[in-house]
Protein backbone atom coordinates (compact mmCIF):
# COMPACT_ATOMS: atom_id res chain seq x y z
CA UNK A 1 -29.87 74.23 -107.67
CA UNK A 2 -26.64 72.73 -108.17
CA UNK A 3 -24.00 71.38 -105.18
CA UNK A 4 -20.85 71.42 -105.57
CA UNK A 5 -18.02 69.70 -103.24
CA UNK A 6 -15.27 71.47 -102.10
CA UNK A 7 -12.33 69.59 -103.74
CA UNK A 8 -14.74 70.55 -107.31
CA UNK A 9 -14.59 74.61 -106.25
CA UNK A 10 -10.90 74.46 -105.45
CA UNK A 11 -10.18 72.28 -108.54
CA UNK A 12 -12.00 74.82 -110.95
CA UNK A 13 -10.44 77.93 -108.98
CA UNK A 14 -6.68 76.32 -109.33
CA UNK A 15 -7.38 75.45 -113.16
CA UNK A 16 -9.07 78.62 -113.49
CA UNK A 17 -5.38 80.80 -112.24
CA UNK A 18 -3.06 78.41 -113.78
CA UNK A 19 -4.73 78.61 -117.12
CA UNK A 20 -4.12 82.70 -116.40
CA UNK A 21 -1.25 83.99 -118.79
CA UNK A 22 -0.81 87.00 -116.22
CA UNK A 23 -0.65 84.81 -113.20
CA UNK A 24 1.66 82.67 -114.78
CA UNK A 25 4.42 84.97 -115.37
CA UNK A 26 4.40 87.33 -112.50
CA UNK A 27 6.73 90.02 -110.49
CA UNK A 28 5.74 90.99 -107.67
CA UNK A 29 7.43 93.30 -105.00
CA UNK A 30 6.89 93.56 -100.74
CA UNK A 31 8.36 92.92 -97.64
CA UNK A 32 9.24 89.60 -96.50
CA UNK A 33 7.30 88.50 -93.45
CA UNK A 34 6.32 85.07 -91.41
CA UNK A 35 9.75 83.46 -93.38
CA UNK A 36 10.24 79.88 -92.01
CA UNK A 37 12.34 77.11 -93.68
CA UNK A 38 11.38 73.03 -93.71
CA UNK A 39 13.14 70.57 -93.18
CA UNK A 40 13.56 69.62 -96.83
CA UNK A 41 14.77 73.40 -97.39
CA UNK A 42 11.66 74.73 -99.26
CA UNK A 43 10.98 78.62 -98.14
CA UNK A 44 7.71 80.04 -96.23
CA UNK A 45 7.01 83.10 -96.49
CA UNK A 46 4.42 86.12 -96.73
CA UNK A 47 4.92 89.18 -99.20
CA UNK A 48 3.09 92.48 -97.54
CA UNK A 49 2.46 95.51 -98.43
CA UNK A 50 0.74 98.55 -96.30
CA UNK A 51 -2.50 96.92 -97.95
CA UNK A 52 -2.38 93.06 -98.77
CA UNK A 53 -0.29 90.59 -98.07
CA UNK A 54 0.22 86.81 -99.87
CA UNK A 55 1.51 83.85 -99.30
CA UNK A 56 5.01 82.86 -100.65
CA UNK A 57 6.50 79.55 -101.49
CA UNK A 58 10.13 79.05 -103.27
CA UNK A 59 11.03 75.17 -103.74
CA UNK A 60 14.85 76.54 -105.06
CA UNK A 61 15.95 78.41 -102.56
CA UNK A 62 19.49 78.76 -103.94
CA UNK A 63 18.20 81.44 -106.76
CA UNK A 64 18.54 83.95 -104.49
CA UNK A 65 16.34 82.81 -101.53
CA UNK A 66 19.16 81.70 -99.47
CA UNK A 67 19.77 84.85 -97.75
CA UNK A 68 16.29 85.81 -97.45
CA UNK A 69 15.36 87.03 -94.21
CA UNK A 70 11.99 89.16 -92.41
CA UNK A 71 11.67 92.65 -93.24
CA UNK A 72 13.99 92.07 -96.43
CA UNK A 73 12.36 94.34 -99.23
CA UNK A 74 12.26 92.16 -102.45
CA UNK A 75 11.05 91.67 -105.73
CA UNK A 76 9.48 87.95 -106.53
CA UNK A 77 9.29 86.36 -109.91
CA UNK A 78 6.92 83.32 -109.96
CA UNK A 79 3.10 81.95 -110.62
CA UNK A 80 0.18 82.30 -108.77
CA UNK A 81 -1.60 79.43 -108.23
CA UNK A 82 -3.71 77.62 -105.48
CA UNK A 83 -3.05 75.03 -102.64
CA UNK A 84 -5.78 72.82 -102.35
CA UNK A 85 -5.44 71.30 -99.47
CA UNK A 86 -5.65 74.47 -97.78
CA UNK A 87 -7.60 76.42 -100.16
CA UNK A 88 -4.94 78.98 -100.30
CA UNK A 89 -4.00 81.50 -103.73
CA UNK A 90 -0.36 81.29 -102.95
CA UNK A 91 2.72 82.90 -105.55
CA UNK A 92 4.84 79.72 -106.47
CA UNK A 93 8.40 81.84 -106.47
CA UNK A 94 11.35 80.40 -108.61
CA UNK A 95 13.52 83.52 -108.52
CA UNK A 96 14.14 86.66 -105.28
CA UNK A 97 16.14 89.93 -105.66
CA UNK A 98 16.77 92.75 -103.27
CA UNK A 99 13.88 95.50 -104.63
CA UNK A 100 15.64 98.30 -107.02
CA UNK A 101 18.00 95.55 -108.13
CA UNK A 102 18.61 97.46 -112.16
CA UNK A 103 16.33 95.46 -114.68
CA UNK A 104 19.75 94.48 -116.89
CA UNK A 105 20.43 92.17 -113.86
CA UNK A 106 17.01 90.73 -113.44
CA UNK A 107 16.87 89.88 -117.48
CA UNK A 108 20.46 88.01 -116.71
CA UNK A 109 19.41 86.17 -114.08
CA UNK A 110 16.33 84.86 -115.87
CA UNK A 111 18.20 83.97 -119.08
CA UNK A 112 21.13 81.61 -116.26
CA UNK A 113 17.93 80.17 -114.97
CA UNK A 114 16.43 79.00 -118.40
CA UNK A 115 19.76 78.06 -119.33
CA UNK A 116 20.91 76.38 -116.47
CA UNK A 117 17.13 74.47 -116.71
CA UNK A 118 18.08 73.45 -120.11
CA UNK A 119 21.45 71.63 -118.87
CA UNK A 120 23.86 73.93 -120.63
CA UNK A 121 25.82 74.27 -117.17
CA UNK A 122 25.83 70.56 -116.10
CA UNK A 123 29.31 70.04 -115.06
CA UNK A 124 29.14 66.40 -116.62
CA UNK A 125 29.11 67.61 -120.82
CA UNK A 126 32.17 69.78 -119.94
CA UNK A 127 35.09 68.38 -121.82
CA UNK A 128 38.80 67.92 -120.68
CA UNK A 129 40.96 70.01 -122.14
CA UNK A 130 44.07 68.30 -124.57
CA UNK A 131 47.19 68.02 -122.65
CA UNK A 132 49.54 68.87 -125.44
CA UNK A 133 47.87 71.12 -127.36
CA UNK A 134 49.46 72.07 -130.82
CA UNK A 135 46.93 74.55 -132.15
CA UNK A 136 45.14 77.08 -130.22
CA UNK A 137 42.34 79.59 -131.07
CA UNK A 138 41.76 83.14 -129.44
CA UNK A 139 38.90 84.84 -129.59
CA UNK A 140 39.41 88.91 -128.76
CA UNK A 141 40.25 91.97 -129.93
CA UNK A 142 43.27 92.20 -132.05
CA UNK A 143 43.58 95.78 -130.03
CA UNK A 144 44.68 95.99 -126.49
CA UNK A 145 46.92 94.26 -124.00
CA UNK A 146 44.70 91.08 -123.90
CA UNK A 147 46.15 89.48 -127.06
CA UNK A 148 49.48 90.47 -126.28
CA UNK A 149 49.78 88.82 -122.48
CA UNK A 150 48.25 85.91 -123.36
CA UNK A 151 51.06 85.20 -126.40
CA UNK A 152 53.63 85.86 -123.21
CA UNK A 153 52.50 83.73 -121.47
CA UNK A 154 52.08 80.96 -124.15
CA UNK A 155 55.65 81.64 -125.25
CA UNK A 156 56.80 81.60 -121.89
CA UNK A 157 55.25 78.39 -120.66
CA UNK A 158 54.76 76.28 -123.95
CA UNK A 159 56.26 78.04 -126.96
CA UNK A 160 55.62 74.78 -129.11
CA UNK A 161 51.78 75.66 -129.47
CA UNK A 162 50.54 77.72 -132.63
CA UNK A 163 48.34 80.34 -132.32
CA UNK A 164 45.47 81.52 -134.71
CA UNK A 165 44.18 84.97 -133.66
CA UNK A 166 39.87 85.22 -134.37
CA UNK A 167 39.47 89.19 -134.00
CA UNK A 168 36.16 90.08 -132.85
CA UNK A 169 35.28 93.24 -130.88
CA UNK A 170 34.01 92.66 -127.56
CA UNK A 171 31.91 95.10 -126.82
CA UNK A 172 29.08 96.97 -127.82
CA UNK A 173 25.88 96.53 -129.41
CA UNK A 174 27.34 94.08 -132.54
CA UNK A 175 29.87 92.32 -130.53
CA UNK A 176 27.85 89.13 -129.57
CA UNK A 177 26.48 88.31 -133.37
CA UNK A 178 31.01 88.79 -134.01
CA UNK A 179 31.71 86.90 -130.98
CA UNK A 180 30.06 84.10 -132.41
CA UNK A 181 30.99 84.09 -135.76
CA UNK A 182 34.66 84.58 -134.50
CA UNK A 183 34.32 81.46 -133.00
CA UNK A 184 32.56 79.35 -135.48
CA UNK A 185 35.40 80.28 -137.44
CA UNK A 186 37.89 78.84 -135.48
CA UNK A 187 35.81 75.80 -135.21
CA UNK A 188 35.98 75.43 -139.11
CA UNK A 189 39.09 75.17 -139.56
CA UNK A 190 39.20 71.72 -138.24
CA UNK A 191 42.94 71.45 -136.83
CA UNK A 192 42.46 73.64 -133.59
CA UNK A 193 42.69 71.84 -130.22
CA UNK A 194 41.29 74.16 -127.71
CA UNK A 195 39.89 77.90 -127.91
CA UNK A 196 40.43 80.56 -125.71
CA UNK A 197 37.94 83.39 -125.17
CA UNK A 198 39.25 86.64 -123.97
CA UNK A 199 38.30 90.22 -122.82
CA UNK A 200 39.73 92.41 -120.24
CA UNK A 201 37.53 93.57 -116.90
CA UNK A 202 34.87 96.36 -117.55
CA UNK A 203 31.39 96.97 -116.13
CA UNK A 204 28.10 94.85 -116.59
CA UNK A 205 27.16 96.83 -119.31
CA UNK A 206 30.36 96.17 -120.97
CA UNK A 207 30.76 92.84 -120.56
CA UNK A 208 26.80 92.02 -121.77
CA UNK A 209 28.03 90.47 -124.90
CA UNK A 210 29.30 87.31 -122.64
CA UNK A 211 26.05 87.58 -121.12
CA UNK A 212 24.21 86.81 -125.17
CA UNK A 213 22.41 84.02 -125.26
CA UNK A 214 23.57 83.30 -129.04
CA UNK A 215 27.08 83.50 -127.32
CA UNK A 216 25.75 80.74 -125.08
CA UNK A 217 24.99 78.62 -126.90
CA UNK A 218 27.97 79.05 -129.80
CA UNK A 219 30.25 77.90 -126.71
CA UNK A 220 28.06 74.81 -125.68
CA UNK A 221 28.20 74.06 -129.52
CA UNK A 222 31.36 74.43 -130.06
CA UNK A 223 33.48 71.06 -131.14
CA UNK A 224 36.69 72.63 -129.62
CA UNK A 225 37.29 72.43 -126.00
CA UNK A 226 36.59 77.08 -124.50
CA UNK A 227 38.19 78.33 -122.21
CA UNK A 228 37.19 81.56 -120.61
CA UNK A 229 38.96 84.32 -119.13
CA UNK A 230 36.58 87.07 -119.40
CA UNK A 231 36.92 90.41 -117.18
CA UNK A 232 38.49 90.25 -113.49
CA UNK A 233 38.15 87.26 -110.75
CA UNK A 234 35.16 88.41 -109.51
CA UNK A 235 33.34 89.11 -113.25
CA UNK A 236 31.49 85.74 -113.97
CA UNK A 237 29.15 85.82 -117.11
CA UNK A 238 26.77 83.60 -118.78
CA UNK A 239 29.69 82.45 -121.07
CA UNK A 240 32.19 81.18 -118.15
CA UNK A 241 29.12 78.71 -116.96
CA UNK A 242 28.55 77.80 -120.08
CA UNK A 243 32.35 76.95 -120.96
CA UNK A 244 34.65 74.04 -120.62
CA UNK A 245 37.15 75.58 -118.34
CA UNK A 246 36.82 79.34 -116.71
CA UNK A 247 39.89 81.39 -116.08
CA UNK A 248 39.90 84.26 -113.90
CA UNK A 249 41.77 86.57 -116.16
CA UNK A 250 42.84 86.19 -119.94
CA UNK A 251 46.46 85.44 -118.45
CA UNK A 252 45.10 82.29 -116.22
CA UNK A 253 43.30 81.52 -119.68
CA UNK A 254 46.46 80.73 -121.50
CA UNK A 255 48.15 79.03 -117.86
CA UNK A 256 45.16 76.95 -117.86
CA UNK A 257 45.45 75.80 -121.98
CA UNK A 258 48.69 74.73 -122.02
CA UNK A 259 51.57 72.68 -119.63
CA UNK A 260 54.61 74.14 -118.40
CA UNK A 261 57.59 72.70 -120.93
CA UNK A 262 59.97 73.50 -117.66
CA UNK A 263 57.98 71.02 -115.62
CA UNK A 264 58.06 68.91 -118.72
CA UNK A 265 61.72 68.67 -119.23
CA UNK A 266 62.34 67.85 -115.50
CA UNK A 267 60.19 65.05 -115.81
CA UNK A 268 61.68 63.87 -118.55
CA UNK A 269 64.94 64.08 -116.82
CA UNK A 270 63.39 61.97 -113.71
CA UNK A 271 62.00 59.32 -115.99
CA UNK A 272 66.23 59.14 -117.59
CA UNK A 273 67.65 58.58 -114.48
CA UNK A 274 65.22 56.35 -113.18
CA UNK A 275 65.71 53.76 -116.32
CA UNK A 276 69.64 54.63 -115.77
CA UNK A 277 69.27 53.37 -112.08
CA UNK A 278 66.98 50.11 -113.52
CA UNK A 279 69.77 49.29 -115.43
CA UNK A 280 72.03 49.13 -113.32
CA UNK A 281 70.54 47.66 -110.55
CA UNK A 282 69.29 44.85 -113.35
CA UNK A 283 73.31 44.31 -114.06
CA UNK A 284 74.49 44.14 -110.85
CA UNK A 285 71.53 41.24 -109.83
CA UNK A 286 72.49 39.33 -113.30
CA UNK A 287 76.08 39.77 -111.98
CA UNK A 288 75.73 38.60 -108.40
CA UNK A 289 73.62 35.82 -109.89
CA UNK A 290 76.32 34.36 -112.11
CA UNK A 291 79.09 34.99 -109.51
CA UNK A 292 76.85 32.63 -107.15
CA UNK A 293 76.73 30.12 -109.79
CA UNK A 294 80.21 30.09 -110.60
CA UNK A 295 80.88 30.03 -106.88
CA UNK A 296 78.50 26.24 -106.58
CA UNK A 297 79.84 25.17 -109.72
CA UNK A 298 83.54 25.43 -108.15
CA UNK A 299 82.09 23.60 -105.17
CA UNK A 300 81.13 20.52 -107.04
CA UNK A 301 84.88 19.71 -107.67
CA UNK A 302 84.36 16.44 -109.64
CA UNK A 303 80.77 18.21 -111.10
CA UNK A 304 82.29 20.45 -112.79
CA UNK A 305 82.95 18.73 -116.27
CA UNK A 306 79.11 17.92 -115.86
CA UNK A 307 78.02 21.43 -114.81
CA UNK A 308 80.14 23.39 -117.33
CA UNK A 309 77.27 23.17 -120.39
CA UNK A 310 75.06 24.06 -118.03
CA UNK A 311 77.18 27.29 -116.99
CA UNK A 312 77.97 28.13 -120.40
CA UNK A 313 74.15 27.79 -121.58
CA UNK A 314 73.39 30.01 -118.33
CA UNK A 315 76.34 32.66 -119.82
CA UNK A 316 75.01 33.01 -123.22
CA UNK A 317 71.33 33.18 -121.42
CA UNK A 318 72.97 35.96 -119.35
CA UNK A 319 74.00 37.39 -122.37
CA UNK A 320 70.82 37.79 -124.41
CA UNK A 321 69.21 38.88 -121.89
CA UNK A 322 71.69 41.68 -121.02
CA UNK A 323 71.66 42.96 -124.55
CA UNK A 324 68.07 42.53 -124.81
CA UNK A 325 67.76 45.02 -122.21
CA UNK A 326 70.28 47.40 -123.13
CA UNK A 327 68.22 47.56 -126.92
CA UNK A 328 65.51 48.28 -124.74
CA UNK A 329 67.17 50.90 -122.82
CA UNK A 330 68.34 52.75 -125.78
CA UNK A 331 65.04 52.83 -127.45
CA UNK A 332 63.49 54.31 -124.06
CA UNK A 333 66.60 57.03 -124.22
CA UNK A 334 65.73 57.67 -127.61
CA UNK A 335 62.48 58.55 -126.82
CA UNK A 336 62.93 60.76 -124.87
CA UNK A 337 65.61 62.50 -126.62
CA UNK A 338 62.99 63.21 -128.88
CA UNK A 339 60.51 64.31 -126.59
CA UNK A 340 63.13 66.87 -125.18
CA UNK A 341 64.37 67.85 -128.90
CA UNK A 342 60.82 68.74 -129.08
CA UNK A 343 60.19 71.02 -126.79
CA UNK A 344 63.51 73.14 -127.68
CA UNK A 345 62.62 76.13 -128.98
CA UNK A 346 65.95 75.88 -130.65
CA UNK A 347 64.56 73.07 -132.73
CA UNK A 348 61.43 75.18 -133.79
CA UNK A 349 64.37 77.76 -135.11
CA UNK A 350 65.57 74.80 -136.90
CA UNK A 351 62.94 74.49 -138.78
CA UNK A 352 62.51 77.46 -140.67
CA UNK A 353 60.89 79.68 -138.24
CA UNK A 354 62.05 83.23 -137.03
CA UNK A 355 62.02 85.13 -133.60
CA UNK A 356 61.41 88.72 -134.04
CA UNK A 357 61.54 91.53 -131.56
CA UNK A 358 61.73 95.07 -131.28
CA UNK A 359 65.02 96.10 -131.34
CA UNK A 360 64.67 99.02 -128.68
CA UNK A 361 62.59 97.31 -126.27
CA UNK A 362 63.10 93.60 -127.14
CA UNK A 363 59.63 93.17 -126.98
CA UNK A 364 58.24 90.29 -129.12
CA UNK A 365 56.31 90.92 -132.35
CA UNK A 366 53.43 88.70 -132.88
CA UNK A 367 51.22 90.60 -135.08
CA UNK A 368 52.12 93.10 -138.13
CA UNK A 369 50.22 95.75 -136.30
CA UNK A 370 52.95 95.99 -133.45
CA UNK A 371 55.16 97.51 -136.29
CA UNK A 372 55.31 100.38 -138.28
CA UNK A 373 57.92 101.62 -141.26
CA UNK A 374 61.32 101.82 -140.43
CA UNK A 375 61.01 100.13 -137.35
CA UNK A 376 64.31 98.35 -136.76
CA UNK A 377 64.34 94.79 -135.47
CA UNK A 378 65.97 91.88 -134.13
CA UNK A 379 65.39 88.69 -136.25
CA UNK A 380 66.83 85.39 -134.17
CA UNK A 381 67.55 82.12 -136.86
CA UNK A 382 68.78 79.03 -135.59
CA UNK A 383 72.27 80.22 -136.20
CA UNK A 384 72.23 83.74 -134.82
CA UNK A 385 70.56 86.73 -135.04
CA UNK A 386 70.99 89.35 -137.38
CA UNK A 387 69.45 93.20 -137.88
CA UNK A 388 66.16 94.08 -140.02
CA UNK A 389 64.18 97.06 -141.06
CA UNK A 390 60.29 97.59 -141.27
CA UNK A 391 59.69 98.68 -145.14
């Protein structure tokens, strides 16, 4: 008759559940009993029933064991396996919702914990956005306010930038495999700088196409710097962890892609001044240096024949270096003449490009859609503005 040890039963009983597909992929649901916390933060806890109860541990407490208290009714997600060193069959849990929590949400919150096992939230691959962006990518709906506020407040706040519209609908059962190719798109092009994302608020259902994994991962593939501003400040999806920057709204979206050209301009204005006030102060020193050296030089009395090279050689110094920095002062104005040219929208006008607005509302028209036959208009040119007709 064969012996066996203890440590050999245990050792074929853990192998024995781990190698169990069943075991190893488990929901269970009960009533959270005995709940104690260690010192390391690992839970404790037993899962009853009116029958059976089991033990419970959950080594990541923050997926939803955080506010896990006795008599909470829940639903477990884990493996059963055994402790040895107690001999105990114990569920290893790696995920806790409240019982009746709607299977949609339990499917998302197993897809953000693969994903966020994989790394595609670690907060170090998230890129920094371009500070002067000249070409920008939206991905939405051509339909709907969404397109339109953003352009305000892109016009508004940096009406340099360019923007290259990828419709896509963003909703329903087709609208992830679009999403995607919306923004692969925009990708391939090669020449945008930094991609918005957009949708307006809506229910879980709704939004579920930012929930896709293929969405997922198109964002954490994407060469261009995403933004999100998906749904309402308190809608977060799969896609906001997943992207660059999140946004609570589409509006913050387009805040958060590009600077203010106000706040721009004032700088500039600061940095003029200042060099104005270097100058100056630069002159007056080299002035107040020379009239000190004149002052000696008269001192000398019978010096002076000896001294006057030496004062004239200091002069023409003086001189050089006076002009020297005035070149340098102009090129530093120049600069930033351009830099403030730039950011006219007068100069864009210049250049061959057109404002046009509604002429009953003044509302600007971004897209050929906003417009219909006969429509009259307001188009603004560099040197005026002058009436037009939709044909």
């Amino acid at each position: 008759m064969a012996v066996y040890t203890v440590a050999q039963v245990t050792a074929y009983l853990k192998d024995s559940l781990d190698r169990d597909a069943f075991l190893a992929d488990l929901w269970v649901s009960g009533e959270v009993s005995n709940l104690s916390r260690s010192s390391t933060g690992n839970l404790y806890f037993t899962l009853k029933d009116a029958q059976s109860q089991m033990r419970c541990v959950m080594f990541r407490p923050n997926r939803g064991g955080e506010l896990l208290a006795n008599g909470d009714a829940v639903v477990v997600h884990g493996r059963v396996s055994l402790y040895p060193a107690r001999g105990e069959v114990q569920v290893y849990v790696d995920l806790v919702q409240p019982e009746g929590t709607g299977e949609l949400y339990l499917e998302l919150e197993r897809l953000k914990a693969r994903l966020e096992d994989e790394g595609l939230f670690e907060p170090t691959r998230k890129r920094p956005l371009p500070p002067f962006p000249r070409k920008l990518g939206v991905v939405t709906s051509p339909t709907g306010a969404v397109f339109h506020d953003i352009c305000n407040v892109l016009q508004r706040r940096y009406p340099l930038v360019e923007v290259v519209l990828s419709p896509t609908p963003v909703q329903g059962d087709s609208a992830a495999q679009q999403i995607v190719a919306a923004l692969r798109a925009l990708n391939d092009l090669g020449d945008i700088d930094v991609i918005i994302i957009a949708r307006g608020g809506g229910s879980l259902e709704e939004l579920w196409p930012f929930n896709d994994e293929v969405v997922a991962r198109a964002i954490y593939a994407s060469r261009v710097p995403v933004i999100t501003g998906i749904g309402h400040e308190t809608d977060t999806t799969i896609a906001d962890l997943v992207a660059d920057r999140r946004a609570p709204t589409p509006s913050a979206a387009a805040e958060i892609a590009v600077p203010d050209a106000a706040r721009l301009q004032s700088q500039i204005a600061a940095l003029q001044r200042d060099a104005v006030n270097q100058i100056r102060h630069l002159i007056a020193q080299r002035q107040q240096d020379f009239d000190g050296w004149h002052q000696r030089l008269l001192s000398r009395g019978p010096q002076v024949p000896v001294w006057r090279q030496s004062v004239d050689e200091l002069a023409q110094a003086l001189a050089r270096g006076l002009a020297a920095s005035i070149v340098l002062a102009r090129e530093r104005f120049a600069g930033l003449e351009q830099r403030l040219a730039s950011l006219n929208p007068q100069a864009v006008l210049g250049r061959g490009y057109a404002l046009v607005q509604r002429a009953g509302d003044g509302g600007l028209v971004i897209s050929a859609s906003q417009v219909r036959p006969d429509d009259p208009l307001k188009v603004t040119v560099s040197d005026g503005s002058f009436g037009a007709r939709v044909v």
